[in-house]
PDB file of N, CA and C in Angstrom:
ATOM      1  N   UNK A   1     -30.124 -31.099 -55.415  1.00  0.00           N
ATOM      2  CA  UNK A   1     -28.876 -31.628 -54.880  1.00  0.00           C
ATOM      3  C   UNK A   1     -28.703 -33.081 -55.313  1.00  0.00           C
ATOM      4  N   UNK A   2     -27.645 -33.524 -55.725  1.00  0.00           N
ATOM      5  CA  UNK A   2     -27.207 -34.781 -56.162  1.00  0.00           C
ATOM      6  C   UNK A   2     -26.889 -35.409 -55.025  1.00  0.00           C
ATOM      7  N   UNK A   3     -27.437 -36.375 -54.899  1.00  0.00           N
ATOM      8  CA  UNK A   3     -26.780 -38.007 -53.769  1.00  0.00           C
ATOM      9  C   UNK A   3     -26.455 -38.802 -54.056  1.00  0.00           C
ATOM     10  N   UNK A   4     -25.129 -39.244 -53.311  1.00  0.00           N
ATOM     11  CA  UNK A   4     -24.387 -40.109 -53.679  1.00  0.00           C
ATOM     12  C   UNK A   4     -23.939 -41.224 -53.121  1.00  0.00           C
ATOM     13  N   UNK A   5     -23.852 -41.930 -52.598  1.00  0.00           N
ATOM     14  CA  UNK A   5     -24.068 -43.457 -51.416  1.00  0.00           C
ATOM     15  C   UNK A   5     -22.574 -44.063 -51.902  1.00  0.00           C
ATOM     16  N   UNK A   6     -21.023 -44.133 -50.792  1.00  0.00           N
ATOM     17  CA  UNK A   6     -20.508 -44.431 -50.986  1.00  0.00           C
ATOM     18  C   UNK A   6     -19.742 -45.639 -50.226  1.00  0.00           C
ATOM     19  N   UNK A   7     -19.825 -47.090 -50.630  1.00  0.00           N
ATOM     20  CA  UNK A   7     -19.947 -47.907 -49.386  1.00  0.00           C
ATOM     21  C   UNK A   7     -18.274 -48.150 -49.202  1.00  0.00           C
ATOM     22  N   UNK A   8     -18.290 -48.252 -48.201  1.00  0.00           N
ATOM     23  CA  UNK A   8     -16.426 -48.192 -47.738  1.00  0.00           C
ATOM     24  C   UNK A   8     -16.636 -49.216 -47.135  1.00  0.00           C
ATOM     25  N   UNK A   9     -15.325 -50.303 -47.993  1.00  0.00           N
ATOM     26  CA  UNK A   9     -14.817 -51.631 -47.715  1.00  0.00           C
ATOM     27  C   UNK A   9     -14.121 -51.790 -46.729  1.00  0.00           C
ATOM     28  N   UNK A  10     -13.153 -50.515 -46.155  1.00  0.00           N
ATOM     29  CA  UNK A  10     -12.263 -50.495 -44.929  1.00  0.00           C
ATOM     30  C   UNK A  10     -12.254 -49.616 -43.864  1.00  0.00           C
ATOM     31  N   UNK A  11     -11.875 -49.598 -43.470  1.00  0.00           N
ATOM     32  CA  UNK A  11     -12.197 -48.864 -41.963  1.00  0.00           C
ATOM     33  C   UNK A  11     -12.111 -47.397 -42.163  1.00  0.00           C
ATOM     34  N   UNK A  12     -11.528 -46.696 -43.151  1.00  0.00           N
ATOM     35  CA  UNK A  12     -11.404 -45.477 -43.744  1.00  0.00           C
ATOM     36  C   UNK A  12     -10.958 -45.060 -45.161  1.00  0.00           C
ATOM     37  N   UNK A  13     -11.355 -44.055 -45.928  1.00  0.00           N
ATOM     38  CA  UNK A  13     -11.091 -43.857 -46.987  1.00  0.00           C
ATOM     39  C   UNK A  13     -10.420 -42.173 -47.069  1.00  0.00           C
ATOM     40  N   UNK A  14      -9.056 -41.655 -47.597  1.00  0.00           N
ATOM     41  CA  UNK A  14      -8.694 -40.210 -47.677  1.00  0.00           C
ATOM     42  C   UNK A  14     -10.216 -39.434 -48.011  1.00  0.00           C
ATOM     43  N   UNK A  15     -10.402 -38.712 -47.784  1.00  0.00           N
ATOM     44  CA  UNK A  15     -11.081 -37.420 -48.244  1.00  0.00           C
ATOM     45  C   UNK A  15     -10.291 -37.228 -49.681  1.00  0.00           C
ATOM     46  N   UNK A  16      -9.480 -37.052 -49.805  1.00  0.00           N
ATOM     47  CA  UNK A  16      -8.812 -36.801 -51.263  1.00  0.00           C
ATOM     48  C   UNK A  16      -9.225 -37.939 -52.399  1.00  0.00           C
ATOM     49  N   UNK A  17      -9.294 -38.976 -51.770  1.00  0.00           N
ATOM     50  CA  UNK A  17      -9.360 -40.036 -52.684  1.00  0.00           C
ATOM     51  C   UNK A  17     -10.748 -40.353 -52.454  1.00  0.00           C
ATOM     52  N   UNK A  18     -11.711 -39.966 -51.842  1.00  0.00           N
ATOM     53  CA  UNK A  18     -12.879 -40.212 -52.037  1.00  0.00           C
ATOM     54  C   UNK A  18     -14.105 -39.639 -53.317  1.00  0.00           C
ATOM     55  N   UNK A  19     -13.290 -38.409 -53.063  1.00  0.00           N
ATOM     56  CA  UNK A  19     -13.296 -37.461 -54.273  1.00  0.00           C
ATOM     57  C   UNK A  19     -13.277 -38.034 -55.660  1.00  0.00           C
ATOM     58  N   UNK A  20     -12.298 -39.000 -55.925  1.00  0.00           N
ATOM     59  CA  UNK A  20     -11.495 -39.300 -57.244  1.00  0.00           C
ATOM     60  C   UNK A  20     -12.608 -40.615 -56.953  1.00  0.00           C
ATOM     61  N   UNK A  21     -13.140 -41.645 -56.197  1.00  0.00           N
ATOM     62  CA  UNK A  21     -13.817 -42.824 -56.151  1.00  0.00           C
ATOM     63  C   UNK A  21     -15.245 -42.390 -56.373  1.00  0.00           C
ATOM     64  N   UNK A  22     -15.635 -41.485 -56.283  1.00  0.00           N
ATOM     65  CA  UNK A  22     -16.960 -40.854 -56.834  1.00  0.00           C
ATOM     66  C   UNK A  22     -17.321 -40.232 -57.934  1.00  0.00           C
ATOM     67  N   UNK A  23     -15.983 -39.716 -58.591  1.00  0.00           N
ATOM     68  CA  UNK A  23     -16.368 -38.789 -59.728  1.00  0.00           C
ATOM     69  C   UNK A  23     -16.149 -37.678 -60.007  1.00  0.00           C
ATOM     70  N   UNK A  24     -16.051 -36.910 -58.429  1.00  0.00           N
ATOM     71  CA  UNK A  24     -16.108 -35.557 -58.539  1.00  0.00           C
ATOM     72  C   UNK A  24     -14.343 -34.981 -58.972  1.00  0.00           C
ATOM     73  N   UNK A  25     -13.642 -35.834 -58.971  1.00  0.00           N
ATOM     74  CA  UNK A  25     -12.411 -35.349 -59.647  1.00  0.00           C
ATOM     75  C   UNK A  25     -11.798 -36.502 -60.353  1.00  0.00           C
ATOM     76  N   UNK A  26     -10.633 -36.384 -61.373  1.00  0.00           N
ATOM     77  CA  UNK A  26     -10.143 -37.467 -62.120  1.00  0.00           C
ATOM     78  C   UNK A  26      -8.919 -37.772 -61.504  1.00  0.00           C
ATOM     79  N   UNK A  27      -8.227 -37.385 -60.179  1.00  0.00           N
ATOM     80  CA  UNK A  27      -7.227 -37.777 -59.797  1.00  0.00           C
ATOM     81  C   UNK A  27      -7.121 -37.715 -58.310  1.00  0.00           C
ATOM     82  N   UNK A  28      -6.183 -38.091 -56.968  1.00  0.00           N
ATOM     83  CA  UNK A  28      -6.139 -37.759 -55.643  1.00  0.00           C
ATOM     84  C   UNK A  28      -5.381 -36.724 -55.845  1.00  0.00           C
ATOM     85  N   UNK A  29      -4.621 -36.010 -56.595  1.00  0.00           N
ATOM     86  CA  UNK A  29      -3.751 -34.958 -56.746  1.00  0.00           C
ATOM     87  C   UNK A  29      -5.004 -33.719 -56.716  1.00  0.00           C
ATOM     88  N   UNK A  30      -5.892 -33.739 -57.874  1.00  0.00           N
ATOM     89  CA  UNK A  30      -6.755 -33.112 -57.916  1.00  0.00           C
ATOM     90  C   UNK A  30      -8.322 -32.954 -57.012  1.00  0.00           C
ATOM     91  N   UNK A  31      -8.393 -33.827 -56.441  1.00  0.00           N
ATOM     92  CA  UNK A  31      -8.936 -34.242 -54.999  1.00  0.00           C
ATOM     93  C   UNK A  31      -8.439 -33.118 -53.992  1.00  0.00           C
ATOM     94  N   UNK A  32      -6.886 -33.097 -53.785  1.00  0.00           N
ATOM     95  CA  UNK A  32      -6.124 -31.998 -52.440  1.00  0.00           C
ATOM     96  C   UNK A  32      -6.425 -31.126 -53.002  1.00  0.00           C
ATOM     97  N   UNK A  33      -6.734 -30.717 -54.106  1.00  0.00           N
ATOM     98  CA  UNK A  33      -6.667 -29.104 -54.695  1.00  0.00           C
ATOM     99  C   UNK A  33      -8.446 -28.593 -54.554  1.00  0.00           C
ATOM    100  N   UNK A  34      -8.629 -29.673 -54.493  1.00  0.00           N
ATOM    101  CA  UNK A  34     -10.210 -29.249 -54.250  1.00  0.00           C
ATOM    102  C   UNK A  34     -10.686 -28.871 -53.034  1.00  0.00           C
ATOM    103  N   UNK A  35      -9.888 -29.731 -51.848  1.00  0.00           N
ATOM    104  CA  UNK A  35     -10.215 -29.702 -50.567  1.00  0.00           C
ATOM    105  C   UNK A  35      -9.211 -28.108 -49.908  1.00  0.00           C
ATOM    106  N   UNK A  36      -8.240 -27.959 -50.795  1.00  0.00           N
ATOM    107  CA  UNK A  36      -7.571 -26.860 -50.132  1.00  0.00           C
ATOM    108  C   UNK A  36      -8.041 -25.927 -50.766  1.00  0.00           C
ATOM    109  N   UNK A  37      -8.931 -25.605 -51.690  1.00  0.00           N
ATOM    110  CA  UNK A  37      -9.856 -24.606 -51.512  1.00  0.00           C
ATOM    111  C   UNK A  37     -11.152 -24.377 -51.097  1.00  0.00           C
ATOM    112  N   UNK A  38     -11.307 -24.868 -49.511  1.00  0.00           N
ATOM    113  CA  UNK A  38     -12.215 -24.533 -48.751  1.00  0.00           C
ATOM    114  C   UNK A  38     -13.332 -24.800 -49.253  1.00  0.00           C
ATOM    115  N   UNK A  39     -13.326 -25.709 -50.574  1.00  0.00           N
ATOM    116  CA  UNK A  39     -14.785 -25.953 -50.525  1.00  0.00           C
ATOM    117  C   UNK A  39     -15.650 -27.584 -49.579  1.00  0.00           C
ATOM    118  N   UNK A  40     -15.158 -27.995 -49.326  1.00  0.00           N
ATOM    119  CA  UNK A  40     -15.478 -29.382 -49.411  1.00  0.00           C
ATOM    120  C   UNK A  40     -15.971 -29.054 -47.275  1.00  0.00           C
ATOM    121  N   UNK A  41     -17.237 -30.167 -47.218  1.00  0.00           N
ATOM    122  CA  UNK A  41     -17.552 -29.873 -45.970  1.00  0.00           C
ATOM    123  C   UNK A  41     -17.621 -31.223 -45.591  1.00  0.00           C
ATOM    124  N   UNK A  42     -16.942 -31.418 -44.186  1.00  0.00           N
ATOM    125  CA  UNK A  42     -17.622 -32.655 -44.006  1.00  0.00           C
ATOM    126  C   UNK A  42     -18.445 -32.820 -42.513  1.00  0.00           C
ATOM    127  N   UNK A  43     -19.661 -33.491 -42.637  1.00  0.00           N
ATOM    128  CA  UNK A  43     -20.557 -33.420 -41.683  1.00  0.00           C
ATOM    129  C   UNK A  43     -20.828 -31.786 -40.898  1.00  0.00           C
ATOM    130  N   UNK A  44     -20.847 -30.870 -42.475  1.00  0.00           N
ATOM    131  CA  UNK A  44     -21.551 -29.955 -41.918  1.00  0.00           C
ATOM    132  C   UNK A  44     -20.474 -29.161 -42.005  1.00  0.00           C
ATOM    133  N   UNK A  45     -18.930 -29.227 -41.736  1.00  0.00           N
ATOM    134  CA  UNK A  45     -17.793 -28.417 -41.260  1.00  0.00           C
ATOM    135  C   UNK A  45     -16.727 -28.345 -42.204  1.00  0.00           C
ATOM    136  N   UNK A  46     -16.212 -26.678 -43.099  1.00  0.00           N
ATOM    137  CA  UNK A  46     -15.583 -26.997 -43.711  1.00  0.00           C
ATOM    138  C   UNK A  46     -14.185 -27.921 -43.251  1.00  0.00           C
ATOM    139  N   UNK A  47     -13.592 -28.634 -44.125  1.00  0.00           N
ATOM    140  CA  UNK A  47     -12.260 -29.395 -44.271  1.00  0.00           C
ATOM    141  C   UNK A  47     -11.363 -29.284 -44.896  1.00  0.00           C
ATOM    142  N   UNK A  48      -9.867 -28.572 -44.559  1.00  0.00           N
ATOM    143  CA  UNK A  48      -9.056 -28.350 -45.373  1.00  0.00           C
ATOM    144  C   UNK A  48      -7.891 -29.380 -44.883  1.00  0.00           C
ATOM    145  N   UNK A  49      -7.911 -30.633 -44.440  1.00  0.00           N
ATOM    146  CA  UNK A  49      -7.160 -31.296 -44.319  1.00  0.00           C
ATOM    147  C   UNK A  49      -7.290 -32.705 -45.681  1.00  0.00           C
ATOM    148  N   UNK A  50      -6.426 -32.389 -46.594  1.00  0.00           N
ATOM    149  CA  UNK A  50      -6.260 -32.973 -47.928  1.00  0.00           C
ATOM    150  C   UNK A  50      -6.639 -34.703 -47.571  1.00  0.00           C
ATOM    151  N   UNK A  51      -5.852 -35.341 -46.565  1.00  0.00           N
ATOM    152  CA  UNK A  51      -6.183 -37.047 -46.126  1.00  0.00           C
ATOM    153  C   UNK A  51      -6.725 -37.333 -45.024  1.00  0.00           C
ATOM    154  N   UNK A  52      -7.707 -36.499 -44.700  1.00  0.00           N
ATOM    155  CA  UNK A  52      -8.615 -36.608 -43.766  1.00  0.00           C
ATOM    156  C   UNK A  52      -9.581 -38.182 -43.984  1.00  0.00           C
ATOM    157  N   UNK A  53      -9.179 -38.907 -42.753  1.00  0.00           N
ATOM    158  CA  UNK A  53     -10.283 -39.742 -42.613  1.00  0.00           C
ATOM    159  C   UNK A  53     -11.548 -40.105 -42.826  1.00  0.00           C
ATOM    160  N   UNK A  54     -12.059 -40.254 -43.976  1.00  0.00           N
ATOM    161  CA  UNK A  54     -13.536 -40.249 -43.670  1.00  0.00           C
ATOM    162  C   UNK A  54     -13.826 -42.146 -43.182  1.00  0.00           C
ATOM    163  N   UNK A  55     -15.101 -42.102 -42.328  1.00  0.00           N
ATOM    164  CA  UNK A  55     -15.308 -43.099 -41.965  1.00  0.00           C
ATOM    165  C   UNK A  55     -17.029 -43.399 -42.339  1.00  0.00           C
ATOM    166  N   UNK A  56     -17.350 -44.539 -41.737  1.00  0.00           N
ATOM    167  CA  UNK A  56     -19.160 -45.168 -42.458  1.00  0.00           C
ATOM    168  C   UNK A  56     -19.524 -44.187 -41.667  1.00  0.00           C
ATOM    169  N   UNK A  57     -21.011 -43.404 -41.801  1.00  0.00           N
ATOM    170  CA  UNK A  57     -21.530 -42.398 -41.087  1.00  0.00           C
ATOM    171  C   UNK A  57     -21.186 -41.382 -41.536  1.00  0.00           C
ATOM    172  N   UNK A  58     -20.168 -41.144 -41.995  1.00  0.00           N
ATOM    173  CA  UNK A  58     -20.126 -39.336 -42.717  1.00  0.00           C
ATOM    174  C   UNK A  58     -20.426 -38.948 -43.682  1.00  0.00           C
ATOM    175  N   UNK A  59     -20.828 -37.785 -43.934  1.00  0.00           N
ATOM    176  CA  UNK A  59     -21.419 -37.261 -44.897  1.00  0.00           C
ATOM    177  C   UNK A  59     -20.283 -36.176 -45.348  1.00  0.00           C
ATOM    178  N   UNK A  60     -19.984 -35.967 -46.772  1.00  0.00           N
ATOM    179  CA  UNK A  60     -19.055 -34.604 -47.092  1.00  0.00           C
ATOM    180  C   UNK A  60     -20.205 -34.642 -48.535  1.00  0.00           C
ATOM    181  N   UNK A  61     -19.703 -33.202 -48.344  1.00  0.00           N
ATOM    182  CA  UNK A  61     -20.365 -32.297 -49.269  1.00  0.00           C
ATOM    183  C   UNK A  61     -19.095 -30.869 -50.252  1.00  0.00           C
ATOM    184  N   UNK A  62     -19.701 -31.474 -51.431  1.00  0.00           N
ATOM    185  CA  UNK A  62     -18.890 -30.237 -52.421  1.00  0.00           C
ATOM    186  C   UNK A  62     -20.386 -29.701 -53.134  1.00  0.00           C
ATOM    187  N   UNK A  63     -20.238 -28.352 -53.557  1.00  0.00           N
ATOM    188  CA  UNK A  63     -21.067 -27.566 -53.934  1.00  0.00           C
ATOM    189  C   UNK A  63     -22.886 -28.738 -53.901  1.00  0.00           C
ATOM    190  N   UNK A  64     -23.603 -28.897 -54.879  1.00  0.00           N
ATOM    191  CA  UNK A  64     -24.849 -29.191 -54.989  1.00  0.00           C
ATOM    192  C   UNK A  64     -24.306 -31.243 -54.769  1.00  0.00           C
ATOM    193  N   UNK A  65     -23.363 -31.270 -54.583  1.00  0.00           N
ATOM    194  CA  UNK A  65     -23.423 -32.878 -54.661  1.00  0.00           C
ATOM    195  C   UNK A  65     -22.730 -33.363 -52.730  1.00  0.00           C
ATOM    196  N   UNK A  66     -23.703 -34.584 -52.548  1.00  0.00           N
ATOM    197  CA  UNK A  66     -23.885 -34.629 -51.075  1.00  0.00           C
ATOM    198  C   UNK A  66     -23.602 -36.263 -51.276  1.00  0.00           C
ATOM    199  N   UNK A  67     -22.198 -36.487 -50.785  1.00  0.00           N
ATOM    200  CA  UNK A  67     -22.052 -38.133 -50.657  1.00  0.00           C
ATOM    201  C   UNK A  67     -21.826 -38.742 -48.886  1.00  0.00           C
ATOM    202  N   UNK A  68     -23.006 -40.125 -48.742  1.00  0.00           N
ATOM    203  CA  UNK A  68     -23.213 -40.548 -47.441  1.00  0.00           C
ATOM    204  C   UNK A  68     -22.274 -41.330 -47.766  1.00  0.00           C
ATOM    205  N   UNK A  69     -21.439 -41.836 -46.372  1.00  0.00           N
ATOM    206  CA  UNK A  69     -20.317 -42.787 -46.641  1.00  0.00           C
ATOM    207  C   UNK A  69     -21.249 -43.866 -45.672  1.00  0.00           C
ATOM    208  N   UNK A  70     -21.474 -45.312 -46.450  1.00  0.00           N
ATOM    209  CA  UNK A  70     -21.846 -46.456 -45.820  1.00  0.00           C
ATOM    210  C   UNK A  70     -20.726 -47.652 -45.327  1.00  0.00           C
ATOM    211  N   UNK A  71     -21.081 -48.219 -44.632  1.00  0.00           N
ATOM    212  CA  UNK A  71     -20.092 -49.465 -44.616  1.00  0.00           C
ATOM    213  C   UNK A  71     -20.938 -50.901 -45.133  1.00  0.00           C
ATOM    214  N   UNK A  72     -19.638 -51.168 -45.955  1.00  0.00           N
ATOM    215  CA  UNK A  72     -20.062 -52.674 -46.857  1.00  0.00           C
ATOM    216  C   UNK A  72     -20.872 -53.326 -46.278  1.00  0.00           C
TER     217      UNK A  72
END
């Protein structure tokens, strides 16, 4: 499994666009398309809400790659 440590400058970052700030997609367009197919989990639970909040403390997960969200 790949880890990935992502430190968040503000109080929250989209789920869609966290996607695109890591790598795992080249756009936030392509980010929603990822999350609306049921793959993407966060803290354990799938997430099909495309601008879901993530905050420091969470963890989301797409297939073998596992990113912790830190705060700055």
């Amino acid at each position: 499994m790949q880890q990935v440590d992502f430190e968040l400058n503000d109080e929250f970052v989209e789920l869609n666009q966290l996607l695109k700030l890591v790598g795992i997609c080249d756009s936030g367009g392509a980010g929603k398309v990822i999350v609306a197919s049921g793959k993407v989990k966060v803290d354990g639970k799938t997430e099909l809400r495309k601008t879901c909040k993530i905050r420091a403390g969470q963890v989301v997960q797409l297939g073998d790659v596992r990113v912790t969200v830190r705060a700055a």
